[in-house]
C-alpha atoms as a PDB file:
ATOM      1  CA  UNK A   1    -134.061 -69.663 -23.444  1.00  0.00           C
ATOM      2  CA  UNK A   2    -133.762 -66.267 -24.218  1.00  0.00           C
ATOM      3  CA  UNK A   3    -137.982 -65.403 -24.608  1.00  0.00           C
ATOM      4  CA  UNK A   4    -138.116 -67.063 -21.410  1.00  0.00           C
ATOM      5  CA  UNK A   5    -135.259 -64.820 -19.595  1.00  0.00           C
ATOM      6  CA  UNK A   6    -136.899 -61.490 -21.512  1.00  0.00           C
ATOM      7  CA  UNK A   7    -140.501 -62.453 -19.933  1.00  0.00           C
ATOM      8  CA  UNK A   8    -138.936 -63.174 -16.537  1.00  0.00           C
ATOM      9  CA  UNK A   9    -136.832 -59.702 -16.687  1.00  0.00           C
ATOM     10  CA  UNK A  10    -140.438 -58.241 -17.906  1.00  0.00           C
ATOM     11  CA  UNK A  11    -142.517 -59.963 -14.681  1.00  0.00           C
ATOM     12  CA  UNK A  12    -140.250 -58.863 -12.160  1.00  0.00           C
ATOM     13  CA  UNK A  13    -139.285 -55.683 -12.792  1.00  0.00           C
ATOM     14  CA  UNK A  14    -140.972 -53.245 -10.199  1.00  0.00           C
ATOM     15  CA  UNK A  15    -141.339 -49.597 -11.525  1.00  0.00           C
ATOM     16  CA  UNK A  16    -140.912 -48.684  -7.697  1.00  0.00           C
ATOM     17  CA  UNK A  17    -137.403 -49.569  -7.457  1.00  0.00           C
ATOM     18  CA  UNK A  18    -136.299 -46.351 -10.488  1.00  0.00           C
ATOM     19  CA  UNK A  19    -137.995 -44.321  -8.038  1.00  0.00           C
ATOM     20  CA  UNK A  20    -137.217 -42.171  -5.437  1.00  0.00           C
ATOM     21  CA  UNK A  21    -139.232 -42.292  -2.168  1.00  0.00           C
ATOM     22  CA  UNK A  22    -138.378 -38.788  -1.345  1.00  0.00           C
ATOM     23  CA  UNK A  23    -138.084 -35.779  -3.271  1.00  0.00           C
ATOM     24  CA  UNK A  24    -134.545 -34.406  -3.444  1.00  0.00           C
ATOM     25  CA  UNK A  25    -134.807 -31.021  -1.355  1.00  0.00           C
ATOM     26  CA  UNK A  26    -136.436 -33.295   1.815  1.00  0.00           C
ATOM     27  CA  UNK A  27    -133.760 -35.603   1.760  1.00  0.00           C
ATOM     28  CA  UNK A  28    -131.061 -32.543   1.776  1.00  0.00           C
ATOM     29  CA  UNK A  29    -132.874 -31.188   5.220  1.00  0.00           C
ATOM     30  CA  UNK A  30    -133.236 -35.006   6.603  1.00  0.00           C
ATOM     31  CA  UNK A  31    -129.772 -34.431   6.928  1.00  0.00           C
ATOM     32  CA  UNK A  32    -129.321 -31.699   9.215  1.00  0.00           C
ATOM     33  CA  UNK A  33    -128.587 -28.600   6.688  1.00  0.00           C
ATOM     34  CA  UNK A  34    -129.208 -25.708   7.928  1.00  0.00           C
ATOM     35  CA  UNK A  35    -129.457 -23.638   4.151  1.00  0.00           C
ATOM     36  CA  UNK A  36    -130.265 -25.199   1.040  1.00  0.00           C
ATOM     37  CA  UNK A  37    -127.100 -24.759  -1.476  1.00  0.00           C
ATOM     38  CA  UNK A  38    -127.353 -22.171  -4.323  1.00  0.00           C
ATOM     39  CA  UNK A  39    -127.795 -26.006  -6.958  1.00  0.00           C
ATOM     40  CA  UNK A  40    -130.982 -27.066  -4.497  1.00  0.00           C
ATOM     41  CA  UNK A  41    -132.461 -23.930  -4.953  1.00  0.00           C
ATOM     42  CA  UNK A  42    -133.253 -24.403  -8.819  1.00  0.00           C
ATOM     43  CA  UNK A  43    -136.189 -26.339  -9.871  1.00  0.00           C
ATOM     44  CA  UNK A  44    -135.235 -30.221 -10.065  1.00  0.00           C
ATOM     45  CA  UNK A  45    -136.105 -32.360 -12.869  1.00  0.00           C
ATOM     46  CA  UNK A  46    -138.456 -35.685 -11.798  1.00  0.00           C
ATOM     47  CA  UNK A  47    -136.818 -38.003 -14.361  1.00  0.00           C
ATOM     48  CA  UNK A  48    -133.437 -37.105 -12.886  1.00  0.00           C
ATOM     49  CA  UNK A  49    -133.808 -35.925  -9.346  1.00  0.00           C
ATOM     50  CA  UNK A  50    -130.049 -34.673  -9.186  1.00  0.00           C
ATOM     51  CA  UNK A  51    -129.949 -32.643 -12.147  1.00  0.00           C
ATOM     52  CA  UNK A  52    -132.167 -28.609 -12.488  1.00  0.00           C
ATOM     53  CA  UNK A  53    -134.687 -28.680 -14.575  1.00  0.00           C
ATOM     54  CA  UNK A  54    -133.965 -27.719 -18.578  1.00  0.00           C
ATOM     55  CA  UNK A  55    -135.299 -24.362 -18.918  1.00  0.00           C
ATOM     56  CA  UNK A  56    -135.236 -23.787 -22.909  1.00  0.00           C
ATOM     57  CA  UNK A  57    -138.197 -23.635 -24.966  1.00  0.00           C
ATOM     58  CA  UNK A  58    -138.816 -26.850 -25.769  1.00  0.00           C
ATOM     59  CA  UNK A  59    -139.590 -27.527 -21.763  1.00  0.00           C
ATOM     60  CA  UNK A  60    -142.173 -24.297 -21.314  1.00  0.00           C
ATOM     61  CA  UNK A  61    -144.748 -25.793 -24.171  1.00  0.00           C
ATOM     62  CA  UNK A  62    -145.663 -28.620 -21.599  1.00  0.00           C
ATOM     63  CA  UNK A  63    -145.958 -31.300 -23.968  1.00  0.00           C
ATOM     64  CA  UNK A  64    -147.608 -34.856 -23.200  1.00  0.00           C
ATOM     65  CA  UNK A  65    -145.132 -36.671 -20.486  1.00  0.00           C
ATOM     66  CA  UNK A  66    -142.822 -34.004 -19.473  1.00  0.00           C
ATOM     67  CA  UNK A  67    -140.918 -34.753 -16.736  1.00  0.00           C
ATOM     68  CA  UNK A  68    -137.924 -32.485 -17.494  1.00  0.00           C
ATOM     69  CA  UNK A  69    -135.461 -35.381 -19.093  1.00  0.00           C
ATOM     70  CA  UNK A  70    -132.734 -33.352 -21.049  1.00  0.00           C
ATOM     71  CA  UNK A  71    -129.205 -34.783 -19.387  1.00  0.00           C
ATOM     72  CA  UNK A  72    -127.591 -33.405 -21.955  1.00  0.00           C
ATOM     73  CA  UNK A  73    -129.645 -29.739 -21.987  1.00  0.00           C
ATOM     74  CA  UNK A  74    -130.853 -30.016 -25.848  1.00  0.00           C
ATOM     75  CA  UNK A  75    -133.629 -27.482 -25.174  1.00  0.00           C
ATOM     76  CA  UNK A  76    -131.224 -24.966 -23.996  1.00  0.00           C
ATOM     77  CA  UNK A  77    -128.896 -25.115 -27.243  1.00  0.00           C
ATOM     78  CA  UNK A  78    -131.288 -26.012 -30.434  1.00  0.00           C
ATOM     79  CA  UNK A  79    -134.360 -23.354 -30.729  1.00  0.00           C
ATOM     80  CA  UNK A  80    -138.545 -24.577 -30.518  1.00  0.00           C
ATOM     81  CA  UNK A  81    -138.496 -26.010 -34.075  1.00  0.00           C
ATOM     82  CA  UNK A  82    -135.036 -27.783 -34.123  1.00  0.00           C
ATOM     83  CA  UNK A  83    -136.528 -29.334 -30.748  1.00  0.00           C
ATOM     84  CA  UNK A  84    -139.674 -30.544 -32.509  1.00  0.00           C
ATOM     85  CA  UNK A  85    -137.570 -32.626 -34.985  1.00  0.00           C
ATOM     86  CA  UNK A  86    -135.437 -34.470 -32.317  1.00  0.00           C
ATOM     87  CA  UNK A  87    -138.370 -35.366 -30.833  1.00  0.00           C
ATOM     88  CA  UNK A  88    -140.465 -36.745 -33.344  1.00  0.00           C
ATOM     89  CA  UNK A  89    -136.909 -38.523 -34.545  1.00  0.00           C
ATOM     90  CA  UNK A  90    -136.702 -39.992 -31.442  1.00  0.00           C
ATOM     91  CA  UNK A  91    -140.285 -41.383 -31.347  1.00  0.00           C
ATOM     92  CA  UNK A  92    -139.316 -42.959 -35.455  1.00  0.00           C
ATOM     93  CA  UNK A  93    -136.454 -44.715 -34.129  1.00  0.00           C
ATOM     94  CA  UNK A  94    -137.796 -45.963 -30.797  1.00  0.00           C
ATOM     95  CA  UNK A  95    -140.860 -47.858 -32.701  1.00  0.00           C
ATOM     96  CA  UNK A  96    -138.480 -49.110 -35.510  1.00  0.00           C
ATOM     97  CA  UNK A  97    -136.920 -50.293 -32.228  1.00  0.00           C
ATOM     98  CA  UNK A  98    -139.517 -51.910 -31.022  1.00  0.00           C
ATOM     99  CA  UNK A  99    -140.694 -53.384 -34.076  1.00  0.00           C
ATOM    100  CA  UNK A 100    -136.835 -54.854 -34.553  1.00  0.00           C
ATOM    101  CA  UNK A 101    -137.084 -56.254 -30.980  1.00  0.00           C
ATOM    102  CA  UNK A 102    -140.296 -58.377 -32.318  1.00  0.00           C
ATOM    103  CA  UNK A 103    -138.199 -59.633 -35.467  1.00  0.00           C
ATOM    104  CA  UNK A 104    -135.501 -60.565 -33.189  1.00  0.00           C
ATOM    105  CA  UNK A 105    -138.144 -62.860 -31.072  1.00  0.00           C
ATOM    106  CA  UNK A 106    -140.082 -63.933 -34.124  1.00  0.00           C
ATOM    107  CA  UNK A 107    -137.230 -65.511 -35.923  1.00  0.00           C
ATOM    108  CA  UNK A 108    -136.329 -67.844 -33.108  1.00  0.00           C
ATOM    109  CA  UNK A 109    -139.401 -69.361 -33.820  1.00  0.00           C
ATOM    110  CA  UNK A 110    -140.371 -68.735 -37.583  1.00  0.00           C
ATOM    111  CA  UNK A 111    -137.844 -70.987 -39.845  1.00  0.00           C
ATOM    112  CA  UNK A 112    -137.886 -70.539 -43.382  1.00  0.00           C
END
């Protein structure tokens, strides 16, 4: 029941539909516009297409797989080395997430 529903989630999901088919300052001129507003004139992020681009510290060492994601603007509060911290803390808990995921699986089928 619920490995089969995760692998048919898995199989059907199309990376395609989280992404945009235009880039945010064409679609503001596809609609007539004659100026760009003072927010379209900032560098956009690619993860989040409607919010500017961080511009703290953390987001000018162009680390692996930057694509600007900082909703909540952590690089422009906590300094380089703070940054480096949340980040690797963020990669800990993500694979004890994964690895949690698995165990959740597993013990459908694994009885003791």
């Amino acid at each position: 029941g619920l490995v089969l529903a995760f692998c048919v989630a898995v199989s059907t999901a199309d990376e395609a539909a989280f992404v945009s088919k235009a880039p945010l300052a064409e679609l503001h001129h596809t609609h007539g516009c004659s100026r760009a507003s003072p927010r379209m004139q900032a560098e956009m992020s690619q993860s989040l297409p409607f919010l500017r681009r961080p511009s703290g510290d953390a987001f000018k060492q162009g680390w692996a797989g930057d694509v600007g994601f900082d909703p909540l603007y952590f690089s422009e509060v906590f300094d380089l080395r703070t940054m480096k911290v949340l980040r690797e803390s963020e990669i800990k808990h993500g694979r004890v997430a994964m690895l949690a995921v698995v165990g959740f699986i597993l013990q459908q089928f694994i009885h003791f």
